[in-house]
N, C-alpha and C. Protein backbone atom coordinates (compact mmCIF):
# COMPACT_ATOMS: atom_id res chain seq x y z
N UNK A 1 95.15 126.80 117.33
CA UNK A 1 94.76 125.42 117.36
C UNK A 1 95.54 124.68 116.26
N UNK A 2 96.47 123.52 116.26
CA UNK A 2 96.95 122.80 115.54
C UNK A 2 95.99 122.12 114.90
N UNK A 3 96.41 122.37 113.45
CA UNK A 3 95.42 121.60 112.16
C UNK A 3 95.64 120.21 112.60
N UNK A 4 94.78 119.36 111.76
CA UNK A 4 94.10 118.10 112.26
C UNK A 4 94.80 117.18 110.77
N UNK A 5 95.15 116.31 111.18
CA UNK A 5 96.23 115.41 109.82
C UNK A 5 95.91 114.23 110.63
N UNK A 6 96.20 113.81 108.98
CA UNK A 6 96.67 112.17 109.58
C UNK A 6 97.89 111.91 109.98
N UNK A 7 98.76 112.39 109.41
CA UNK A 7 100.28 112.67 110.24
C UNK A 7 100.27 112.85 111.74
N UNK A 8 99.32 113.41 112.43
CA UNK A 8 99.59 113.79 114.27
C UNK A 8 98.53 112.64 114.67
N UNK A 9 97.80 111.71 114.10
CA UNK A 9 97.44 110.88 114.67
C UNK A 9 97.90 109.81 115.95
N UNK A 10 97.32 109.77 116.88
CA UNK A 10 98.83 108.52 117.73
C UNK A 10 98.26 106.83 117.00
N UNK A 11 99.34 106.40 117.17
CA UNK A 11 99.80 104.85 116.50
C UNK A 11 98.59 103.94 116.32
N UNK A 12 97.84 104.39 117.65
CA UNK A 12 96.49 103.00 117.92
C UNK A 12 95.44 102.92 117.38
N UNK A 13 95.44 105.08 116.54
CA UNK A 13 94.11 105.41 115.82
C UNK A 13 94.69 104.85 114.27
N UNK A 14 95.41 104.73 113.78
CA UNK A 14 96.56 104.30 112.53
C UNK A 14 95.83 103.37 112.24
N UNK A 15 96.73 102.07 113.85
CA UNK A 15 96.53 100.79 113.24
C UNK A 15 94.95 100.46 113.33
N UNK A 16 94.07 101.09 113.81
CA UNK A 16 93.00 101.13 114.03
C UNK A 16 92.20 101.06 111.93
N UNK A 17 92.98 102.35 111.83
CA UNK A 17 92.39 101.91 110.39
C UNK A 17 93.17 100.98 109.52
N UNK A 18 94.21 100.49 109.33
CA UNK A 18 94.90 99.28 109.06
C UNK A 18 93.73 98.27 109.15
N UNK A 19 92.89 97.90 110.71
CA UNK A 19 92.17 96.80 110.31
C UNK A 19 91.29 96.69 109.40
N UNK A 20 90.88 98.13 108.62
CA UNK A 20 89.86 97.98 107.73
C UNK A 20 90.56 98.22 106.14
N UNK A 21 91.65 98.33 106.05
CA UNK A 21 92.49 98.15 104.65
C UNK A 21 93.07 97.42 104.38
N UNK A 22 92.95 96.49 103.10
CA UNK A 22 93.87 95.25 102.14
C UNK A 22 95.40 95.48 102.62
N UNK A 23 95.69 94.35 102.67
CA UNK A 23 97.20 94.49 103.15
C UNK A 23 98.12 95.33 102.15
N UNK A 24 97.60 95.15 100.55
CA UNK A 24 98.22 95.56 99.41
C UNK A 24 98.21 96.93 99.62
N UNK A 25 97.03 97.92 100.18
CA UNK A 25 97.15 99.33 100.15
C UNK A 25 97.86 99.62 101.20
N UNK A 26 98.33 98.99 102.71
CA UNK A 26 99.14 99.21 103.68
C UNK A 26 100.68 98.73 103.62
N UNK A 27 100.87 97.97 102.62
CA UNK A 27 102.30 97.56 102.74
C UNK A 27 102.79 98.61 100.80
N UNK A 28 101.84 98.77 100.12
CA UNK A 28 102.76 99.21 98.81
C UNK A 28 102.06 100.71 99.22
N UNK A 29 101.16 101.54 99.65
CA UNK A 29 100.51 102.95 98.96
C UNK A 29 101.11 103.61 100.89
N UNK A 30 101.11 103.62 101.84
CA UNK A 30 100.35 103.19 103.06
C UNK A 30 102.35 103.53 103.81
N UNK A 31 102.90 102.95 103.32
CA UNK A 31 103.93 102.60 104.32
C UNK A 31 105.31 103.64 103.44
N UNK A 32 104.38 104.30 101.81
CA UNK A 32 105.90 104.78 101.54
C UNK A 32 105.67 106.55 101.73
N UNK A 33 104.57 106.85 102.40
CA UNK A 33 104.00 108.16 102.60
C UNK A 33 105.34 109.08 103.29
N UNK A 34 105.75 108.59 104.52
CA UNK A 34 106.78 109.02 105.10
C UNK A 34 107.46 107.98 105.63
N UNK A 35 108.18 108.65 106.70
CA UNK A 35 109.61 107.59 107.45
C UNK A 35 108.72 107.37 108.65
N UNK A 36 107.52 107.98 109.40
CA UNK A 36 106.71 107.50 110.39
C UNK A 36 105.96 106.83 109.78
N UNK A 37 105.55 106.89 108.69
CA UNK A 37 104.41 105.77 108.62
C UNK A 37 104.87 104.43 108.07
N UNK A 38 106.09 104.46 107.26
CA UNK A 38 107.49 103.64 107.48
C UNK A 38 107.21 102.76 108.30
N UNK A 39 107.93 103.21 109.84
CA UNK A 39 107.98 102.72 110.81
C UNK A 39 106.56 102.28 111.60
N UNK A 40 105.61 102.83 111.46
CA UNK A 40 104.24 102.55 111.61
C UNK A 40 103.75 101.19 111.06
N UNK A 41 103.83 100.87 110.17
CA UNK A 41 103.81 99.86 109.06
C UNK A 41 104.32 98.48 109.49
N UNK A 42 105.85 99.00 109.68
CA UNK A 42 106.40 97.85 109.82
C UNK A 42 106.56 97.29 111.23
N UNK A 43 105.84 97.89 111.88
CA UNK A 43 105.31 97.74 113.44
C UNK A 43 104.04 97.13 113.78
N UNK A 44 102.91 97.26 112.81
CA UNK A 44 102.42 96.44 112.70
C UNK A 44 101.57 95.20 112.50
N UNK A 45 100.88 94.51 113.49
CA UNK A 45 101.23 93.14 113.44
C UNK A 45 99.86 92.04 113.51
N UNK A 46 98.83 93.10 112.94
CA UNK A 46 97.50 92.43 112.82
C UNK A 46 97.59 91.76 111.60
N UNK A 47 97.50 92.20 110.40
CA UNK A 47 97.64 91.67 109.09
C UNK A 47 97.34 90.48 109.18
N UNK A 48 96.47 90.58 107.39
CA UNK A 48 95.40 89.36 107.61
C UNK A 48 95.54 88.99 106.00
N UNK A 49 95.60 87.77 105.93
CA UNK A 49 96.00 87.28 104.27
C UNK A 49 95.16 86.29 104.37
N UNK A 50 94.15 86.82 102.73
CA UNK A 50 93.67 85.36 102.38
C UNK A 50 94.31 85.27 101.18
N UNK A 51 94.81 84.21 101.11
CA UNK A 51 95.72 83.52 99.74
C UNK A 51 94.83 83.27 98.67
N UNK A 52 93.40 83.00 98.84
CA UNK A 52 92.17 82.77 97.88
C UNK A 52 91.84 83.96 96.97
N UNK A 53 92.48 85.18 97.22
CA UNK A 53 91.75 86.56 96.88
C UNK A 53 93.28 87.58 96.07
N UNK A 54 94.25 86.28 96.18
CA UNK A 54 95.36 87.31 95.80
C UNK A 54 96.42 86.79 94.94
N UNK A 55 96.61 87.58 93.56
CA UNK A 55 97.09 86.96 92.18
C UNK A 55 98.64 86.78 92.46
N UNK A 56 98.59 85.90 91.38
CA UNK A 56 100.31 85.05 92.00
C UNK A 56 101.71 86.63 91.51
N UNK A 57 101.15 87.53 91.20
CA UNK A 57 101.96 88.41 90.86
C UNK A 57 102.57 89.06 92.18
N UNK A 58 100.80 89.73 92.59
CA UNK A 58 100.58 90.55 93.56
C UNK A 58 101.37 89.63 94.74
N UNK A 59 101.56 88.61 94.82
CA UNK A 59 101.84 87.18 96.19
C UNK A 59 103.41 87.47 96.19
N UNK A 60 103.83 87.43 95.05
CA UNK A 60 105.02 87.62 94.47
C UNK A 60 105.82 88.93 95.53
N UNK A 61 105.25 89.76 94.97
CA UNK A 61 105.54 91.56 94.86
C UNK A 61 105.33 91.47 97.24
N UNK A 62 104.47 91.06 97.73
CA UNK A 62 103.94 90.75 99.07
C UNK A 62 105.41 90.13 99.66
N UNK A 63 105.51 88.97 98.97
CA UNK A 63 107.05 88.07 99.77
C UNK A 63 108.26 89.24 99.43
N UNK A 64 108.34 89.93 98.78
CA UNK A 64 109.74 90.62 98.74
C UNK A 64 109.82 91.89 99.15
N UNK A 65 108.37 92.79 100.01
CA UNK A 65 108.35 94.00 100.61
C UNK A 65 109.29 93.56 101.96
């Protein structure tokens, strides 16, 4: 029986949890794991920003990923 990872997940169970994580842990912790989750990442396309909740550093560091 093949062990159970988050790595063999398919794409829809992923972005599935994407909707319940800060954009900050999916675009900086989230997307540099491997080259699939890389591409996972930058695929996509729910992402949700409130500008009220996020320091002009962190806003900063967001525009140049």
């Amino acid at each position: 029986m093949p062990s159970a990872s988050l790595a063999n997940l398919p794409v829809e169970l992923i972005y599935h949890l994407f909707d319940y994580l800060d954009l900050s842990t999916i675009l900086f912790a989230f997307r540099f794991v491997s080259k699939r989750f890389y591409q996972i990442v930058n695929e996509y396309n729910r992402y949700e920003l409130d500008l009220r909740l996020i320091s002009k550093s962190e806003f900063d560091r967001l525009c140049f990923s």
